[in-house]
Protein backbone atom coordinates (compact mmCIF):
# COMPACT_ATOMS: atom_id res chain seq x y z
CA UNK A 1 -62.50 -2.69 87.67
CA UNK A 2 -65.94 -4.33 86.50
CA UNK A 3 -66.08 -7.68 84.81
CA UNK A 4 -65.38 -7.74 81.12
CA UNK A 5 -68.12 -9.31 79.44
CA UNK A 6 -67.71 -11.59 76.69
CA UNK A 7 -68.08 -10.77 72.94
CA UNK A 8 -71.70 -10.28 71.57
CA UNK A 9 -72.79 -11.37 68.16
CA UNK A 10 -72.53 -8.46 65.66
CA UNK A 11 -70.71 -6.24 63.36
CA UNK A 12 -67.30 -5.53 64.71
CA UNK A 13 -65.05 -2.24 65.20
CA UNK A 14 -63.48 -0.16 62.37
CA UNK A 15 -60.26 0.44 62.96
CA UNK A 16 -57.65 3.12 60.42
CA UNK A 17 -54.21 4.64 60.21
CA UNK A 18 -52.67 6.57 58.18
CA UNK A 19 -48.71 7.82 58.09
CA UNK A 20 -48.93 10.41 54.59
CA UNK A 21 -46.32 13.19 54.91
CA UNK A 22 -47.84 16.70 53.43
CA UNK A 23 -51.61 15.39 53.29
CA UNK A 24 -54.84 16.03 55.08
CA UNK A 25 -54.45 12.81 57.60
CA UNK A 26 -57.63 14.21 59.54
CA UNK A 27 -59.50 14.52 56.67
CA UNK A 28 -58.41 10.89 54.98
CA UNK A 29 -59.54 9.33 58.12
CA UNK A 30 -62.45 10.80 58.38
CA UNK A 31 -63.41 9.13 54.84
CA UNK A 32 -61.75 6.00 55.78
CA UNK A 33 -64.32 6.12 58.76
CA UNK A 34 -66.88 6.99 57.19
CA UNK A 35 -66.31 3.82 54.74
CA UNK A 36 -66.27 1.82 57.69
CA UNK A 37 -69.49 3.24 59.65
CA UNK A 38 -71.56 0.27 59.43
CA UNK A 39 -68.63 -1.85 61.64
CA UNK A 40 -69.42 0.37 64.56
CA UNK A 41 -72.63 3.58 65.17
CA UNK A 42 -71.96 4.08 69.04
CA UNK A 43 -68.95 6.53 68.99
CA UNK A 44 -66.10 7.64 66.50
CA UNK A 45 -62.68 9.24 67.13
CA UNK A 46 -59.23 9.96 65.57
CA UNK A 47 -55.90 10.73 67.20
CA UNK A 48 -53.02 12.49 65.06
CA UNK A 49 -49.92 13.89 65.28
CA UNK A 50 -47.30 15.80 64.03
CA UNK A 51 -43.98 14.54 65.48
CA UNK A 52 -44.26 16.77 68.28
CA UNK A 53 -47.54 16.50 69.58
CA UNK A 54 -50.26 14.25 69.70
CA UNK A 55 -54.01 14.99 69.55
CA UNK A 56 -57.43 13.30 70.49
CA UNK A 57 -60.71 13.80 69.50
CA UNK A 58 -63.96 11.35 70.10
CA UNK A 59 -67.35 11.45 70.89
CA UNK A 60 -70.57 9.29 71.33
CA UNK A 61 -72.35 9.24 67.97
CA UNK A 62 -71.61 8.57 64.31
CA UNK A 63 -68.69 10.00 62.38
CA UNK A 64 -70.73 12.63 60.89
CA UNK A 65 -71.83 13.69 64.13
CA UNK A 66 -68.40 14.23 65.81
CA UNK A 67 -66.83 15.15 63.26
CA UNK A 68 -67.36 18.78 61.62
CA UNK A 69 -65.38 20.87 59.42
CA UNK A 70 -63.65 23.07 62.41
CA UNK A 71 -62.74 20.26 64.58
CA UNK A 72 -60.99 18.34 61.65
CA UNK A 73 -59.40 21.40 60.40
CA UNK A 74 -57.56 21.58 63.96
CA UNK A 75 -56.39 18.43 63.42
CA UNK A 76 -52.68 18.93 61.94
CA UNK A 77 -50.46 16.28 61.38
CA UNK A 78 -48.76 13.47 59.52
CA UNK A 79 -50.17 10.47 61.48
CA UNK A 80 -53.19 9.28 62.58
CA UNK A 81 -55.31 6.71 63.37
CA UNK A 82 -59.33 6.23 63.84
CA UNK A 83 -61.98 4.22 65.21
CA UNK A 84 -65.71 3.52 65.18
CA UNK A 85 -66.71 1.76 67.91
CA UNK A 86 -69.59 -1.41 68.56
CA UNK A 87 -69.39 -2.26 72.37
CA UNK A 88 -68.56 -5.96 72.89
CA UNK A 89 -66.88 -5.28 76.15
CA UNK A 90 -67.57 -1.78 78.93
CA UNK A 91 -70.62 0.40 78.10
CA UNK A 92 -71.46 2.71 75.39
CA UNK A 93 -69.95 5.65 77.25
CA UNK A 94 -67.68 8.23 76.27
CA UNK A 95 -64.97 6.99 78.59
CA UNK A 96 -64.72 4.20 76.47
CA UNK A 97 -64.42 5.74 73.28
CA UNK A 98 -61.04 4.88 71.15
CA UNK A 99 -58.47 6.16 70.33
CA UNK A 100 -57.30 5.20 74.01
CA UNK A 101 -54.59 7.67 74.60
CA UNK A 102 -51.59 7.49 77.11
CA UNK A 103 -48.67 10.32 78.22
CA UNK A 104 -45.90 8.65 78.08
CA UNK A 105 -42.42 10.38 79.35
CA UNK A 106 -42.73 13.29 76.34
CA UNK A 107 -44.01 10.65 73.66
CA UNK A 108 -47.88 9.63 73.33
CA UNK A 109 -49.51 6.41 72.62
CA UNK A 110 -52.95 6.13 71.28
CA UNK A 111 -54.43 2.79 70.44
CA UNK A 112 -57.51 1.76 68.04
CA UNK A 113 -58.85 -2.09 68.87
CA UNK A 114 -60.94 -4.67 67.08
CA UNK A 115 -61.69 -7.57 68.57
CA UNK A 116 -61.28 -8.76 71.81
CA UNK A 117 -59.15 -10.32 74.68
CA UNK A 118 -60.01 -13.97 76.10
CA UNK A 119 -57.92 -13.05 79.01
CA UNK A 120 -58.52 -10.08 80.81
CA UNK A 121 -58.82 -11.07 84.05
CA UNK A 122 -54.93 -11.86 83.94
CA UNK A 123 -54.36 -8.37 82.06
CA UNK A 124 -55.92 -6.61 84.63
CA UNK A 125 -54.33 -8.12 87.49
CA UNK A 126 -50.76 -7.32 86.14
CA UNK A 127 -51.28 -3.42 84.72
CA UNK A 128 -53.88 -2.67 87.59
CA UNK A 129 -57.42 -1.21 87.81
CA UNK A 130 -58.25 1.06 85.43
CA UNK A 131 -61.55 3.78 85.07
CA UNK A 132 -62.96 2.28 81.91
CA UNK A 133 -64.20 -1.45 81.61
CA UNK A 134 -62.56 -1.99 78.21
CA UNK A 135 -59.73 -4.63 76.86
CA UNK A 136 -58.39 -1.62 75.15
CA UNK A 137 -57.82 0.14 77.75
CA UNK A 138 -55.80 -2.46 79.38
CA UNK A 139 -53.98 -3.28 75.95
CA UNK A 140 -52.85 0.63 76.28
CA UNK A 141 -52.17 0.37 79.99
CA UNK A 142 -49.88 -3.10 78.92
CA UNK A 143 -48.08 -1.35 76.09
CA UNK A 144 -47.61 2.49 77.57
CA UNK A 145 -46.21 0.37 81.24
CA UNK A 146 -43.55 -1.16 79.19
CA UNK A 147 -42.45 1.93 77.13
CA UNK A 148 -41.91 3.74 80.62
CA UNK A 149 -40.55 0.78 82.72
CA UNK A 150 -37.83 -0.34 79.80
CA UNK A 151 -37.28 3.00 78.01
CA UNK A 152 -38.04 1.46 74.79
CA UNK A 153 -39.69 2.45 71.63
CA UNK A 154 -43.07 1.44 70.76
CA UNK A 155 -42.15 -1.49 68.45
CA UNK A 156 -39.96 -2.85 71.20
CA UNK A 157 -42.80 -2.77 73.44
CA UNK A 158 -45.41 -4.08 71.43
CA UNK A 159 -42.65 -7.01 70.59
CA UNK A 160 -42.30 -7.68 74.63
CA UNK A 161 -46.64 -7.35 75.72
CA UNK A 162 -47.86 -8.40 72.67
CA UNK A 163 -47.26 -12.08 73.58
CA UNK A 164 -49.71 -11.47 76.62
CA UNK A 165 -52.32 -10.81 74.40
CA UNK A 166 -54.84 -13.67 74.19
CA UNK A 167 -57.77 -13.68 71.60
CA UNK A 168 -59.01 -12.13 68.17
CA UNK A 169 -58.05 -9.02 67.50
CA UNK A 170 -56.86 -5.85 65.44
CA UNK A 171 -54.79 -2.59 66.58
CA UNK A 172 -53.68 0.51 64.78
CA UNK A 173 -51.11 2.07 67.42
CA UNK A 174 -49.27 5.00 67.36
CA UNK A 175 -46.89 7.19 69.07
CA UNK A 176 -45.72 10.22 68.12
CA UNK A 177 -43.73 9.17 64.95
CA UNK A 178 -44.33 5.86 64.36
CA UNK A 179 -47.85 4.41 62.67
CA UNK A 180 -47.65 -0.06 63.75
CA UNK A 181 -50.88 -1.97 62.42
CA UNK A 182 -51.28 -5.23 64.57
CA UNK A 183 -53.09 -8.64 63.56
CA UNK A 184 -53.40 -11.45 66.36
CA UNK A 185 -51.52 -14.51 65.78
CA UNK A 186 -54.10 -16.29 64.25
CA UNK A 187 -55.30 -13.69 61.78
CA UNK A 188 -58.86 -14.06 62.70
CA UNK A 189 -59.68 -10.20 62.42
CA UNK A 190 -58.93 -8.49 59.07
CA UNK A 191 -56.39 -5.63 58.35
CA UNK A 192 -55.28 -4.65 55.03
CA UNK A 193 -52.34 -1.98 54.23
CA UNK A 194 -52.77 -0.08 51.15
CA UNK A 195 -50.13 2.59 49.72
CA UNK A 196 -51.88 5.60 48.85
CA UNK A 197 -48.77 8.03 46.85
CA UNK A 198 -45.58 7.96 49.26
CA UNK A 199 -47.91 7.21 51.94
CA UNK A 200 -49.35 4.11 53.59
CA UNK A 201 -52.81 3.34 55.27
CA UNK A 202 -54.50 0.56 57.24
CA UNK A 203 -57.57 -0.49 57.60
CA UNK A 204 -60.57 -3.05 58.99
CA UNK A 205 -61.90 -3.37 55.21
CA UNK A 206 -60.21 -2.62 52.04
CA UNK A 207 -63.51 -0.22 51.64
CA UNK A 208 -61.30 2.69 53.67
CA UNK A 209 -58.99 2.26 51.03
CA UNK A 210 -61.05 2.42 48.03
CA UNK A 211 -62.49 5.90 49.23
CA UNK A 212 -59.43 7.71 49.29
CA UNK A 213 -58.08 6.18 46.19
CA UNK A 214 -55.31 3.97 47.85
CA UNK A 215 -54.46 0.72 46.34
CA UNK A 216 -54.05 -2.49 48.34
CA UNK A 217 -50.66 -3.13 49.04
CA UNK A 218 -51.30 -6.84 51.11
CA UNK A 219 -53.24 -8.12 54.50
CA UNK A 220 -51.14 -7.66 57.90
């Protein structure tokens, strides 16, 4: 795998989730993305699910761009997360466009990131060599490896790798059923959790929430 370059200065990633039973999830975080555009212009995507399956779609280019009115209206689900992307680590390919997405057993795992990892090189000695030159990808790798090796739900595996994390950063994570919002130890990156009717959303900037009409609930 190729180096990881250290962060750049700049605007950082947007990163959303969403868990709202009986509403548009696609559609809310497409807004919340769209609130948080100016964190990230070199790709956008959202993953969602319904329970029983789990879908990705991203794409090089603003949220506008990848996202029309077809593509979000095949987008069904309950859950979902989002991302808009501003490279500090890998190139501004499409193979490095979040949600990162793992099979795992017959559950999923896709991952949004903000931030990054100060140690990588360790990270990518224990998970392996991966295709994309992204910290996310080896903070999916880390997380997906211990759901499959242990058995164990998400929550139980982000309790067990999450420790192995070093640096500033953000996730929204999700499997299947389950919606987990992440802050590093030290709180430098921002995440707020708002409650929008019997729902709940998370996001980089309390923007996302304002857009959709969800009220702040408290920071993660």
């Amino acid at each position: 795998m190729a180096d990881l370059p250290s962060s750049r200065p700049g605007e950082s990633c947007g990163v959303f989730g969403i868990h709202a039973p009986g509403a548009d999830v696609a559609r809310l975080t497409y807004f919340g993305l769209f609130a948080l555009q100016h964190r990230g212009q070199e790709s956008a995507g959202i993953a969602v699910s319904d329970t029983e399956t789990m879908t990705v779609y991203k794409d090089i280019g603003l949220v506008a761009q990848v996202f029309d009115e077809a593509t979000l209206a095949g987008l069904r689900g309950n859950t979902a997360i989002g991302h808009t992307r501003y490279s500090t680590t890998g190139s501004s390919v499409w193979a490095n466009a979040q949600p990162t997405y793992r099979q795992v057993g017959q559950n999923g795992l896709a991952l949004a990131h903000n931030g990054n990892l100060t140690n990588t090189r360790d990270l990518a000695d224990r998970v392996g060599k991966l295709f994309a030159t992204t910290d996310s990808e080896l903070m999916t790798e880390a997380i997906s490896q211990d759901m499959i090796k242990n058995e164990t739900s998400l929550e139980d595996a982000l309790v067990s790798v999450l420790p192995s994390f070093e640096g500033a950063f953000t996730l929204t994570v999700m499997d299947r059923s389950t919606l987990v919002g992440v802050r590093d130890r030290h709180g430098f990156r921002p995440l707020s959790l708002g409650k929008l009717g019997d729902g709940w959303v998370l996001a980089s900037e309390t923007a996302a929430l304002d857009i959709m009409g969800a009220t702040f609930f408290r920071d993660v």
